[in-house]
N, C-alpha and C. Protein backbone atom coordinates (compact mmCIF):
# COMPACT_ATOMS: atom_id res chain seq x y z
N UNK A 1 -15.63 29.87 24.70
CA UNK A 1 -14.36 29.18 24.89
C UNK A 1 -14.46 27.77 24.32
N UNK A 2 -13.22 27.55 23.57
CA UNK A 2 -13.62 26.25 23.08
C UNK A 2 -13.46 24.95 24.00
N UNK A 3 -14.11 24.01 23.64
CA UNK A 3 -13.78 22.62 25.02
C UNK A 3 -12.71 21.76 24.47
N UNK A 4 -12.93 20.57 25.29
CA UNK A 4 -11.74 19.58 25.37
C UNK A 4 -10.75 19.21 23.67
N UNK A 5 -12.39 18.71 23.37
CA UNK A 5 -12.36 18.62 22.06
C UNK A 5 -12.05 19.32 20.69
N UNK A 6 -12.13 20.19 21.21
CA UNK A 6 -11.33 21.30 19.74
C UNK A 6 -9.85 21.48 20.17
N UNK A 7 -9.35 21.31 21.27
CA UNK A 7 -8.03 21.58 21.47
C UNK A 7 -7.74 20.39 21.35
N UNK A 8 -8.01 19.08 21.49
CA UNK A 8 -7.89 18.16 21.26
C UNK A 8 -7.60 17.31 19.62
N UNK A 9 -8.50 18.11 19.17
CA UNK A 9 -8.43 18.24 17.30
C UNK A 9 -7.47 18.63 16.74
N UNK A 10 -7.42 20.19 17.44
CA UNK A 10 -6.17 21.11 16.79
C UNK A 10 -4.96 20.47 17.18
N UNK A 11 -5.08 19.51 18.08
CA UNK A 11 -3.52 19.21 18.29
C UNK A 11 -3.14 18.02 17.66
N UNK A 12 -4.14 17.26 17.33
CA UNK A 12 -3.58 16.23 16.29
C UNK A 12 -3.53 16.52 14.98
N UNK A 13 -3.93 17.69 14.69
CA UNK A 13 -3.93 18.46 12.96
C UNK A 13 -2.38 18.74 13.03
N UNK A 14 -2.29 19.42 14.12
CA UNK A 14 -0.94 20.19 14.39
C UNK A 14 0.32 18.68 14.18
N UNK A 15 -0.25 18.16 15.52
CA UNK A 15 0.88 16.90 15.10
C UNK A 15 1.11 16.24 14.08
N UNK A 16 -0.07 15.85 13.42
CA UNK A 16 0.41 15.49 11.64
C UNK A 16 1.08 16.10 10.89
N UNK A 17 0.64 17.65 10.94
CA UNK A 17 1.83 18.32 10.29
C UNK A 17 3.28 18.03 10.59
N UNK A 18 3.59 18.20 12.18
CA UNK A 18 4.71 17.90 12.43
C UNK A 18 5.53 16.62 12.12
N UNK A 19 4.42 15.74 12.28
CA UNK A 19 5.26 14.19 11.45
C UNK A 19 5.81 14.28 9.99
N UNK A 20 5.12 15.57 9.30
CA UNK A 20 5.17 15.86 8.15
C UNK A 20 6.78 16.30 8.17
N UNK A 21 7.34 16.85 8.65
CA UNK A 21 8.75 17.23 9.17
C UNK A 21 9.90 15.74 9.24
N UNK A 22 9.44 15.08 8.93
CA UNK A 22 10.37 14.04 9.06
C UNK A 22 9.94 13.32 7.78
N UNK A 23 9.61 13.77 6.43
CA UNK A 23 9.83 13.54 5.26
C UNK A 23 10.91 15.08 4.91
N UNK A 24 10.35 16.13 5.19
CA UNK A 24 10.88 17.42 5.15
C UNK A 24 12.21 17.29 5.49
N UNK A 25 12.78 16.45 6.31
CA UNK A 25 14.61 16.76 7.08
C UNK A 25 14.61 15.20 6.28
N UNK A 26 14.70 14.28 6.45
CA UNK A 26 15.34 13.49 5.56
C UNK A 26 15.30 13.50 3.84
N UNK A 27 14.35 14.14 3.40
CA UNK A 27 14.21 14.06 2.33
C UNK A 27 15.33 15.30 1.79
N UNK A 28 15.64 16.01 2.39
CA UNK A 28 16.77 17.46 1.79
C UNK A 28 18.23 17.24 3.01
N UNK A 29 17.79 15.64 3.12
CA UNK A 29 19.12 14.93 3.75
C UNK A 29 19.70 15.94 4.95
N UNK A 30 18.83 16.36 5.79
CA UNK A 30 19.34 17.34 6.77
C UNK A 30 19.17 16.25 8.17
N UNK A 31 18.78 15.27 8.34
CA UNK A 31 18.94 13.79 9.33
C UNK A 31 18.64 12.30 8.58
N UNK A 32 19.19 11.66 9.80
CA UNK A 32 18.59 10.64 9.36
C UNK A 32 17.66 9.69 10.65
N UNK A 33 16.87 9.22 9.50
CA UNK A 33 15.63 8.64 10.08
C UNK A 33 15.66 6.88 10.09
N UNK A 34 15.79 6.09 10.77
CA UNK A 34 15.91 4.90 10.62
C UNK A 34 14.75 4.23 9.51
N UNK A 35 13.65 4.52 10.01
CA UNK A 35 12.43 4.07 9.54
C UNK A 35 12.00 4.67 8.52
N UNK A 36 12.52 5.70 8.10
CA UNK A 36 12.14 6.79 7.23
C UNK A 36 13.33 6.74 6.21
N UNK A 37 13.83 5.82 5.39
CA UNK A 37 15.53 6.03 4.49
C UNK A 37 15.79 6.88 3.60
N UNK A 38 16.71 7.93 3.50
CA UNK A 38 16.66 8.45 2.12
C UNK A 38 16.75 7.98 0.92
N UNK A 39 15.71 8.15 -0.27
CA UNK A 39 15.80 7.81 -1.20
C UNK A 39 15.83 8.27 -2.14
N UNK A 40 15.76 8.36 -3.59
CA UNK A 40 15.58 9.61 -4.76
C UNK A 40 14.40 8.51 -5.90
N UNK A 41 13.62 7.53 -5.10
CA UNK A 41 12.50 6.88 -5.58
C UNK A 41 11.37 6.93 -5.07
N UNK A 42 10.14 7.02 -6.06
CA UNK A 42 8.82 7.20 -5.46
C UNK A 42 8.17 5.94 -5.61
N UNK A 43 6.88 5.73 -5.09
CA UNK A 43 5.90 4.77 -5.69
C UNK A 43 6.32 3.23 -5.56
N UNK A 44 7.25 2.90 -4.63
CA UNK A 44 7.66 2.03 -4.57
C UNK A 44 8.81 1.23 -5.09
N UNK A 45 9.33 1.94 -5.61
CA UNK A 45 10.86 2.43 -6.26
C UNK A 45 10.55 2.29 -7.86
N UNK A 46 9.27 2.68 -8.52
CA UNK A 46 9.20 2.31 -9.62
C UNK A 46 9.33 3.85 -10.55
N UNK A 47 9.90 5.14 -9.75
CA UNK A 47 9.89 5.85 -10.48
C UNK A 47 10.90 6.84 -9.16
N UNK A 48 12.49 7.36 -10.27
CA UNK A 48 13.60 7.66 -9.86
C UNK A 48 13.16 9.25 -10.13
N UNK A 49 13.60 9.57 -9.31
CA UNK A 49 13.14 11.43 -9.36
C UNK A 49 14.55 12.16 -9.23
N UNK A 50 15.86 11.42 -8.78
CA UNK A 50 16.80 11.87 -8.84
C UNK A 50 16.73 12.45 -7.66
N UNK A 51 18.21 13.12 -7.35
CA UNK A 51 18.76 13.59 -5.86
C UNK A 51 17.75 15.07 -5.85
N UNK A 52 17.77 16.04 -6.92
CA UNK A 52 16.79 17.21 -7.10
C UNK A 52 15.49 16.84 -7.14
N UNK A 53 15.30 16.04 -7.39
CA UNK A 53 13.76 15.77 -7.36
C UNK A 53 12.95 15.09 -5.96
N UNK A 54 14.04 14.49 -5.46
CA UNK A 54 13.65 13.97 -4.02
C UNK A 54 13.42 15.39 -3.19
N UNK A 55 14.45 16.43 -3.25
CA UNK A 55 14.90 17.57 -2.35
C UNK A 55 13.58 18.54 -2.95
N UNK A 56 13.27 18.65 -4.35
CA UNK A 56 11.71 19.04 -4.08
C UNK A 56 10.43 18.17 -3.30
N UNK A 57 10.38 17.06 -3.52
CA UNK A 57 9.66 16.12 -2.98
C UNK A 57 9.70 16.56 -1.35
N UNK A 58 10.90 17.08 -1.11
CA UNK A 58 11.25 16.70 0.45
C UNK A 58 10.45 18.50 1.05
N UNK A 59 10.80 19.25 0.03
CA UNK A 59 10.05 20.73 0.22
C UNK A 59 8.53 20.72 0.15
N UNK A 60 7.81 19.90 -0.72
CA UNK A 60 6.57 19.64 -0.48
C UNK A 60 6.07 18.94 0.85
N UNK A 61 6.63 18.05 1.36
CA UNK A 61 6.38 17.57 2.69
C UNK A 61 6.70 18.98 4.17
N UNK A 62 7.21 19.98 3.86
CA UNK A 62 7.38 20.75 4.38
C UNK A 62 6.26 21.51 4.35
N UNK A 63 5.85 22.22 3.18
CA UNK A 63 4.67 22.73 3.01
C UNK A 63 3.46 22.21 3.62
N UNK A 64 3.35 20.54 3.51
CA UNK A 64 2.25 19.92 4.47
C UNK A 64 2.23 19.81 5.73
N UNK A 65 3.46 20.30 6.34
CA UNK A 65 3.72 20.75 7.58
C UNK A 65 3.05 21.88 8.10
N UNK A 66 3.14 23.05 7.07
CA UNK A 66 3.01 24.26 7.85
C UNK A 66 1.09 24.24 7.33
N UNK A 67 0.63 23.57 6.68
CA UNK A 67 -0.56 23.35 6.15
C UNK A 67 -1.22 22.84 7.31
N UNK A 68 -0.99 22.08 7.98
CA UNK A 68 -1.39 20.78 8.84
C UNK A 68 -1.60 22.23 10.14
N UNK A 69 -0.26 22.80 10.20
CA UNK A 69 -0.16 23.77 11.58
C UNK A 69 -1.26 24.98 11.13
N UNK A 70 -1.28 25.29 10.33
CA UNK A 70 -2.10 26.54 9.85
C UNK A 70 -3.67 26.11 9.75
N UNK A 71 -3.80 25.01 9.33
CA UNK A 71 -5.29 24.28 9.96
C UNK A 71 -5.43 24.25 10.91
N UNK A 72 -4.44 23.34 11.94
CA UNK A 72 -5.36 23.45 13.22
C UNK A 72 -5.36 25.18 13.62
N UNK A 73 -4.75 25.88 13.46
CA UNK A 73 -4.97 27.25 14.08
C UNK A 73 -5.95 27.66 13.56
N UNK A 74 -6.53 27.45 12.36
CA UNK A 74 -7.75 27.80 11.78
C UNK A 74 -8.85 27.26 12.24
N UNK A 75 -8.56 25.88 12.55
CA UNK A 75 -9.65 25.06 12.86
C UNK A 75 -10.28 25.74 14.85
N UNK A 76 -9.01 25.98 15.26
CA UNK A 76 -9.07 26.46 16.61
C UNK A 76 -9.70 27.64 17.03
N UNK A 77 -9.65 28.73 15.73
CA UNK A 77 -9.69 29.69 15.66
C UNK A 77 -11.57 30.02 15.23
N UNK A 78 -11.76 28.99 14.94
CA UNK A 78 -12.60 28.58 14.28
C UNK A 78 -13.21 29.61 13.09
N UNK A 79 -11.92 30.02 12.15
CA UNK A 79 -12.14 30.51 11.10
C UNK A 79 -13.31 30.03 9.74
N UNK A 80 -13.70 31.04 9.37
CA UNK A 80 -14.74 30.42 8.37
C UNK A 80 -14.40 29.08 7.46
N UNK A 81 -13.48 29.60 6.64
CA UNK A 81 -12.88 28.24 5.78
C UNK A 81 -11.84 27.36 6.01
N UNK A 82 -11.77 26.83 7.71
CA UNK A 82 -11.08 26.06 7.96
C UNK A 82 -11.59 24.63 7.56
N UNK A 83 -12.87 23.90 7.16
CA UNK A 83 -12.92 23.03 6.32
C UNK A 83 -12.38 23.19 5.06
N UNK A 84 -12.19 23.78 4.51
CA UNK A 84 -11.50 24.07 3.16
C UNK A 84 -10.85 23.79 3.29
N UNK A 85 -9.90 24.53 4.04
CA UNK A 85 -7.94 24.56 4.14
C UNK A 85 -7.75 23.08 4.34
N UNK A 86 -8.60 22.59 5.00
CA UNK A 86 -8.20 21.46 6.24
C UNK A 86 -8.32 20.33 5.09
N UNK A 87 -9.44 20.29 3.72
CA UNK A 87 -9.54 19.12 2.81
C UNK A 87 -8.60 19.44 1.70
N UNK A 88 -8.06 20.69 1.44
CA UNK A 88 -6.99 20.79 0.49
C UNK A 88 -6.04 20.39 1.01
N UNK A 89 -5.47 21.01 2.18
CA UNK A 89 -3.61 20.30 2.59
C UNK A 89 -3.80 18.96 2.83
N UNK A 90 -5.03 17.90 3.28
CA UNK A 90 -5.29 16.71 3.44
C UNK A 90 -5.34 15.89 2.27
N UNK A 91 -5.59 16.49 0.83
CA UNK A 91 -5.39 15.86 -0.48
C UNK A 91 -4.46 15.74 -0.11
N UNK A 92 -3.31 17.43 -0.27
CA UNK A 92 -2.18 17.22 -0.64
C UNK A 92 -1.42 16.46 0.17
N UNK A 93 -1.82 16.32 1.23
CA UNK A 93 -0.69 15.45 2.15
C UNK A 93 -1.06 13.74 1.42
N UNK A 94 -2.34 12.99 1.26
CA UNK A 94 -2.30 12.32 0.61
C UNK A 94 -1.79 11.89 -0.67
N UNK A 95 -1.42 13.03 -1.21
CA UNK A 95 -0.71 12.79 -2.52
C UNK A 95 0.49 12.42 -2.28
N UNK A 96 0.65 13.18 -1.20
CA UNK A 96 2.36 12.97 -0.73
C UNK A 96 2.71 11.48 -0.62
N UNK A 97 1.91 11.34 1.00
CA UNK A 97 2.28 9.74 1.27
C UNK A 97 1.94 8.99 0.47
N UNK A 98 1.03 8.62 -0.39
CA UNK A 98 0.31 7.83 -1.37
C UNK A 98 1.95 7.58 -2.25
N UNK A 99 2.98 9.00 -2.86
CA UNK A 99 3.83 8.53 -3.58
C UNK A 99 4.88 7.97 -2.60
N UNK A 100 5.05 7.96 -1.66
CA UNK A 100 5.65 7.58 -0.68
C UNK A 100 5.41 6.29 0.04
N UNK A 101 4.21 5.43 -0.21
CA UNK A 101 3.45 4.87 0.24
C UNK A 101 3.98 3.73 1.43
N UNK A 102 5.04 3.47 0.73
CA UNK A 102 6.35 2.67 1.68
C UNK A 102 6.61 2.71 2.95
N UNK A 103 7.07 3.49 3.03
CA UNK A 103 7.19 4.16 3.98
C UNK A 103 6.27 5.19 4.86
N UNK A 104 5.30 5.70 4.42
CA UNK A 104 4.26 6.82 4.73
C UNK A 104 2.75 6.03 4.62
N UNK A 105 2.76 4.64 5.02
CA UNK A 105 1.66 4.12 4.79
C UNK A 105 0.60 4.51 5.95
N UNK A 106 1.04 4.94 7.21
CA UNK A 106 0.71 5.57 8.26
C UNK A 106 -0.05 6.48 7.82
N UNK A 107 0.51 7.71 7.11
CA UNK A 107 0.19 8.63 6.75
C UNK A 107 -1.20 8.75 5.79
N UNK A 108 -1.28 7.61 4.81
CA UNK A 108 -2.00 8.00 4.20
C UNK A 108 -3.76 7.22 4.78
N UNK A 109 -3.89 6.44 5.76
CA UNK A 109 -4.42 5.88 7.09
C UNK A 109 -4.78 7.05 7.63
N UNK A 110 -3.78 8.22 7.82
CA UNK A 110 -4.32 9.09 8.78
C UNK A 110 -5.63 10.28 7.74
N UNK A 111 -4.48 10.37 6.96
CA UNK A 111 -5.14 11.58 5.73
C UNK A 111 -6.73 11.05 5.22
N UNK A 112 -6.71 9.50 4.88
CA UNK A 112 -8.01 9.15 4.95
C UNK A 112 -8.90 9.21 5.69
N UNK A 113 -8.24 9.24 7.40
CA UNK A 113 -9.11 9.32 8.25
C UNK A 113 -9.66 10.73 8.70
N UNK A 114 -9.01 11.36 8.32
CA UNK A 114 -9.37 13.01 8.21
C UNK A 114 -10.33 12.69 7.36
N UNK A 115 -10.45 13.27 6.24
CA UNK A 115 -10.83 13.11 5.28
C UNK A 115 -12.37 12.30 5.36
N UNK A 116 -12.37 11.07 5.83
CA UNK A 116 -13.94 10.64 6.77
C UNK A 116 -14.28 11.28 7.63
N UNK A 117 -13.62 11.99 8.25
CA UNK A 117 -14.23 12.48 9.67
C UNK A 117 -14.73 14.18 9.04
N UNK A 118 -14.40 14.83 7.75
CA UNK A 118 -14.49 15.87 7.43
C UNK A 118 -15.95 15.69 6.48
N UNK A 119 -16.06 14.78 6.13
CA UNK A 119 -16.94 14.41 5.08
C UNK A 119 -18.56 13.83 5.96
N UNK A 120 -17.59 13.30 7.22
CA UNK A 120 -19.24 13.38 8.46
C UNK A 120 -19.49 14.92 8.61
N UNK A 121 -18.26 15.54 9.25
CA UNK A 121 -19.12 17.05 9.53
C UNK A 121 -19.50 17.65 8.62
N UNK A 122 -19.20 18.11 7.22
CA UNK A 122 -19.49 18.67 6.66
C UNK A 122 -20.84 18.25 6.16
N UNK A 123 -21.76 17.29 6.39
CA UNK A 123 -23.13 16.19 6.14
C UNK A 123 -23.47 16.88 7.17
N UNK A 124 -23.34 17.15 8.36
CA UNK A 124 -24.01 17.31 9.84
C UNK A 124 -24.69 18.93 9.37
């Protein structure tokens, strides 16, 4: 049975994903987010992606949603290549916020911090 700590893990994998959901609904303009504005600019507004290009932008943040949730279940599960899964959707979520950086500076703080903490265990 797993302890404190793996359910403890899986649920902040899980919750990142879910923060991931609030690029996902504002970005395909389905709410609005105070802190979060819709925009159709990346990178600090130095590159216009247009209203279609945000609404893909906004589908990729979705995908790092269900990435984030499908890790921790992996990670919980303690499936073989849940380090894998767990450093690919963690690029990709970094790629995300990184173009986002504005706003998602949180994010990419967190993705790094994964990302150290994956790079200790996988050394151990």
């Amino acid at each position: 049975m797993a302890g404190i700590v793996t359910y403890l893990i899986a649920f902040v994998l899980a919750a990142h994903g879910l923060v991931h959901l609030l690029g996902f609904t504002v970005y395909l303009d389905l709410a609005t987010v105070a802190e979060f504005p819709y925009k159709t600019t990346l990178l600090g507004g130095a590159v216009d992606v247009g209203d279609g290009g945000v609404r893909v932008f906004g589908v990729l943040w979705g995908v790092a949603a269900v990435g984030f949730v499908v890790s921790a279940g992996a990670f919980l599960t303690d499936w073989q290549s849940w380090r894998w899964l767990l450093v690919a959707v963690t690029l990709f979520s970094l790629a995300l916020t990184v173009l986002d950086w504005t706003v998602a500076y949180a994010g990419v703080v967190a993705n790094l911090g994964i990302l150290g903490l994956l790079l200790v265990h996988l050394r151990l």
